[in-house]
N, C-alpha and C. Protein backbone atom coordinates (compact mmCIF):
# COMPACT_ATOMS: atom_id res chain seq x y z
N UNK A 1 14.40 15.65 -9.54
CA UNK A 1 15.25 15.70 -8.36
C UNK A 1 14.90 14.58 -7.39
N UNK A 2 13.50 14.48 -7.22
CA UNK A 2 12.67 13.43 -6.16
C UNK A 2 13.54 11.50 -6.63
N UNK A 3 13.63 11.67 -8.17
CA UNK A 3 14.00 10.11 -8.32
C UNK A 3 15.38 10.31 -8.08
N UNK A 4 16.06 11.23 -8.34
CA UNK A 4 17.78 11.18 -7.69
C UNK A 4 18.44 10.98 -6.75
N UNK A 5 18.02 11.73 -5.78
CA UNK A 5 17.63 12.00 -4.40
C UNK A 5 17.01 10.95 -3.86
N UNK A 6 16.29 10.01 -4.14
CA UNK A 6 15.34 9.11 -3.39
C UNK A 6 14.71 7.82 -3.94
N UNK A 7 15.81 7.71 -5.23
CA UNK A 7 15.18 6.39 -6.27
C UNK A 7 13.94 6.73 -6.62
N UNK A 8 12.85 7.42 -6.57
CA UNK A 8 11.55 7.20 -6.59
C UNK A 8 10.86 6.38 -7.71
N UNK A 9 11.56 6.04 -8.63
CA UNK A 9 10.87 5.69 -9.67
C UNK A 9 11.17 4.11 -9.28
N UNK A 10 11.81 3.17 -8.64
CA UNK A 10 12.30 2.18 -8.06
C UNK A 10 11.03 2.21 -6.99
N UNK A 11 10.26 2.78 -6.46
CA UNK A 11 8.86 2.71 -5.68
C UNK A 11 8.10 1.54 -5.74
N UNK A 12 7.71 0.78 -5.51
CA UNK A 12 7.11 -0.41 -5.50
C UNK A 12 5.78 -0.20 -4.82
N UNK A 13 5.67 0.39 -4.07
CA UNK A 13 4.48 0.98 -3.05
C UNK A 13 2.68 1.21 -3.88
N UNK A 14 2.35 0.24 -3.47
CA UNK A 14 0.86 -0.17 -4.16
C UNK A 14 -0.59 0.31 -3.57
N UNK A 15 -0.16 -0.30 -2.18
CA UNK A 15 -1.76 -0.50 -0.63
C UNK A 15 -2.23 1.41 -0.85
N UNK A 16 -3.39 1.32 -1.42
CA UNK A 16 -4.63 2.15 -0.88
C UNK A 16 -3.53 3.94 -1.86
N UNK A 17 -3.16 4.59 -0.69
CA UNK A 17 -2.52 6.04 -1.00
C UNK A 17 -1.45 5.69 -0.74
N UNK A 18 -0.46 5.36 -0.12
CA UNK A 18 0.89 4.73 0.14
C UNK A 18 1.69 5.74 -0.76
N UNK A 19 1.86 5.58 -2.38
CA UNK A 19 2.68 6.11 -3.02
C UNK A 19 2.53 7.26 -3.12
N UNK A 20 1.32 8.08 -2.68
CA UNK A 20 1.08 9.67 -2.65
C UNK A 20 1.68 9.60 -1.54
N UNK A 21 1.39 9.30 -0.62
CA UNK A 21 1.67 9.85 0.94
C UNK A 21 3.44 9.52 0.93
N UNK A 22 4.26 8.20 0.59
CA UNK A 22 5.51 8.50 0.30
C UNK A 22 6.29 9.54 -0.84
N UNK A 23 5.59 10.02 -1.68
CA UNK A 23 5.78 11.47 -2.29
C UNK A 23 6.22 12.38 -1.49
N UNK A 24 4.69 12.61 -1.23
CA UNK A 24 4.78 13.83 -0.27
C UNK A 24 5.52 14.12 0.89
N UNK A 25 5.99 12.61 1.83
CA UNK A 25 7.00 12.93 2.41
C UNK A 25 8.12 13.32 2.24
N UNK A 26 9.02 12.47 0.63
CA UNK A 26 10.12 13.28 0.02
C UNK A 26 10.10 14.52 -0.09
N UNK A 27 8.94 14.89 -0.99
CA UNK A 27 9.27 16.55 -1.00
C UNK A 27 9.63 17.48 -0.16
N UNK A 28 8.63 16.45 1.32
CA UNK A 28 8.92 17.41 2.71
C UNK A 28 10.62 17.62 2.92
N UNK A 29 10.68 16.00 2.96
CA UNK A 29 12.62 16.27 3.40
C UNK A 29 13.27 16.59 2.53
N UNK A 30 12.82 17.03 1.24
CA UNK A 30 13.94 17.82 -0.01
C UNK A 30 13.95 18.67 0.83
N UNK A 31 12.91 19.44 0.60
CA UNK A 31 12.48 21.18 1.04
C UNK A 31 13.44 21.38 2.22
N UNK A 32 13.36 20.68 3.40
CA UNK A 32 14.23 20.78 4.33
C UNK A 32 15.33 20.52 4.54
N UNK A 33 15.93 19.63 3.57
CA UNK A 33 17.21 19.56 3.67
C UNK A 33 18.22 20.93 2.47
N UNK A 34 16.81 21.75 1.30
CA UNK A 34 17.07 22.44 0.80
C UNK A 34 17.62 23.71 1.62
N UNK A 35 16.01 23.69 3.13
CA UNK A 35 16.17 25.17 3.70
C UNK A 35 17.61 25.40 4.82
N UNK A 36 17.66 24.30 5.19
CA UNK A 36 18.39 23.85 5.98
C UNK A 36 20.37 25.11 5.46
N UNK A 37 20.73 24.42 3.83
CA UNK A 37 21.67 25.25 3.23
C UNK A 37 22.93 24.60 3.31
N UNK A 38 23.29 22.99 4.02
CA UNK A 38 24.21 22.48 4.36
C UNK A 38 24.59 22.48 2.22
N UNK A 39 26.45 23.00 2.37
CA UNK A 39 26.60 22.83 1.00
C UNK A 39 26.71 21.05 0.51
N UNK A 40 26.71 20.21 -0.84
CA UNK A 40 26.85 19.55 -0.77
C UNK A 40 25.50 19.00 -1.30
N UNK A 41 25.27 17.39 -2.21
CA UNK A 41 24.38 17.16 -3.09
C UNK A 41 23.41 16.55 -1.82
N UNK A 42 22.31 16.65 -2.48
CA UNK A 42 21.08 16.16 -1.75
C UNK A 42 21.19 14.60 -1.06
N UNK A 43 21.43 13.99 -2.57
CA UNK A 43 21.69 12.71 -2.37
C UNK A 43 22.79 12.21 -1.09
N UNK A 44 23.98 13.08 -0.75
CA UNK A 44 24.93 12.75 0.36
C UNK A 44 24.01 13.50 1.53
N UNK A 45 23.07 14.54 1.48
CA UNK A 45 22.56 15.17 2.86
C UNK A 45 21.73 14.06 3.58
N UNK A 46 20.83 12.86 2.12
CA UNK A 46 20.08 12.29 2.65
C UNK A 46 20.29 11.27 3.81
N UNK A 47 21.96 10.42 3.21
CA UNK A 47 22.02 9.52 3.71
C UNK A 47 22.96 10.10 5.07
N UNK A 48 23.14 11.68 5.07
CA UNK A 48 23.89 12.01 6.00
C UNK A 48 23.11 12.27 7.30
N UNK A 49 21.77 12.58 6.60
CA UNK A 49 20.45 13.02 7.88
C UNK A 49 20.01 11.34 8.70
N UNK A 50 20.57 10.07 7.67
CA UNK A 50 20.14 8.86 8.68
C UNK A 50 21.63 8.70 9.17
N UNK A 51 22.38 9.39 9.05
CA UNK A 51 23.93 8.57 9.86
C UNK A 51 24.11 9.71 11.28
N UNK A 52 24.03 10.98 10.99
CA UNK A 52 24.15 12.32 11.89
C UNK A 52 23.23 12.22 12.52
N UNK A 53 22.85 12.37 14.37
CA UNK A 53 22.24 12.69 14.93
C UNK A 53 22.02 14.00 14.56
N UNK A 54 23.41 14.82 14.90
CA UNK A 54 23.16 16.37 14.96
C UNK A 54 23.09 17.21 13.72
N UNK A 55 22.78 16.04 12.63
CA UNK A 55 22.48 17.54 11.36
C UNK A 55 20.53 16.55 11.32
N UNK A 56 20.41 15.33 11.19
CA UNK A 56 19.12 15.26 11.33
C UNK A 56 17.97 16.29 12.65
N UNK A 57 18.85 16.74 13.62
CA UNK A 57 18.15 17.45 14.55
C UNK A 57 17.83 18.53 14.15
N UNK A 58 19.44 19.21 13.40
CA UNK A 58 19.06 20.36 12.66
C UNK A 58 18.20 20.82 11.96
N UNK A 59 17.98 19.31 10.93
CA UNK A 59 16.68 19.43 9.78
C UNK A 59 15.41 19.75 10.49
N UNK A 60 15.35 18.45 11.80
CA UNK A 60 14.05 19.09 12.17
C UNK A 60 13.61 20.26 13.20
N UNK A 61 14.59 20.72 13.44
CA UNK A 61 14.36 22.03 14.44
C UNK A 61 13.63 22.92 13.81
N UNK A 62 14.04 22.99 11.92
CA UNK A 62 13.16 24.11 11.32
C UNK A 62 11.79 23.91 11.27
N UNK A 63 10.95 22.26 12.02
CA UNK A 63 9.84 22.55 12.09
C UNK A 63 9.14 23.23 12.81
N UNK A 64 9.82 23.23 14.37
CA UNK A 64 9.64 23.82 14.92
C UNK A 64 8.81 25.33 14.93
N UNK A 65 7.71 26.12 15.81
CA UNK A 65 7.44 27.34 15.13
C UNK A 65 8.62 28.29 15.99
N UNK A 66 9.29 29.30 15.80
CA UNK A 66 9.41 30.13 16.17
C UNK A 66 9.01 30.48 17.27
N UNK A 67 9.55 30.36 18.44
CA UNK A 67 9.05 31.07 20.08
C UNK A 67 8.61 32.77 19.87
N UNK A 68 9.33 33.52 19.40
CA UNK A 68 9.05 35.06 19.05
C UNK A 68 7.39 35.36 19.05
């Protein structure tokens, strides 16, 4: 899903941890653009979370903790 979604295998990223640490950030914004539930393929949420102010806000509000 990670290379569909995000080219990953097109990665070029060499210096030190770089290509772990850009991993791990994909997975973060799969997961959230998964929990999130907007219908519609990953690949259009991605490039929709850099064009949308207000659905990228959305994504990250779920980091947010819970006030309750």
């Amino acid at each position: 899903m990670l290379n569909v979604a995000f080219a990953e295998d097109a990665n070029v990223t060499v210096a030190d941890h770089g290509a772990e640490n850009l991993a791990v950030l994909r997975r973060w914004a799969l997961n959230l653009m998964r929990q999130e539930g907007s219908v519609g393929a990953i690949n259009k949420n991605r490039k929709r979370a850099g064009w949308d102010d207000l659905y990228r806000d959305r994504l990250l509000q779920q980091l947010r903790p819970d006030p309750t």
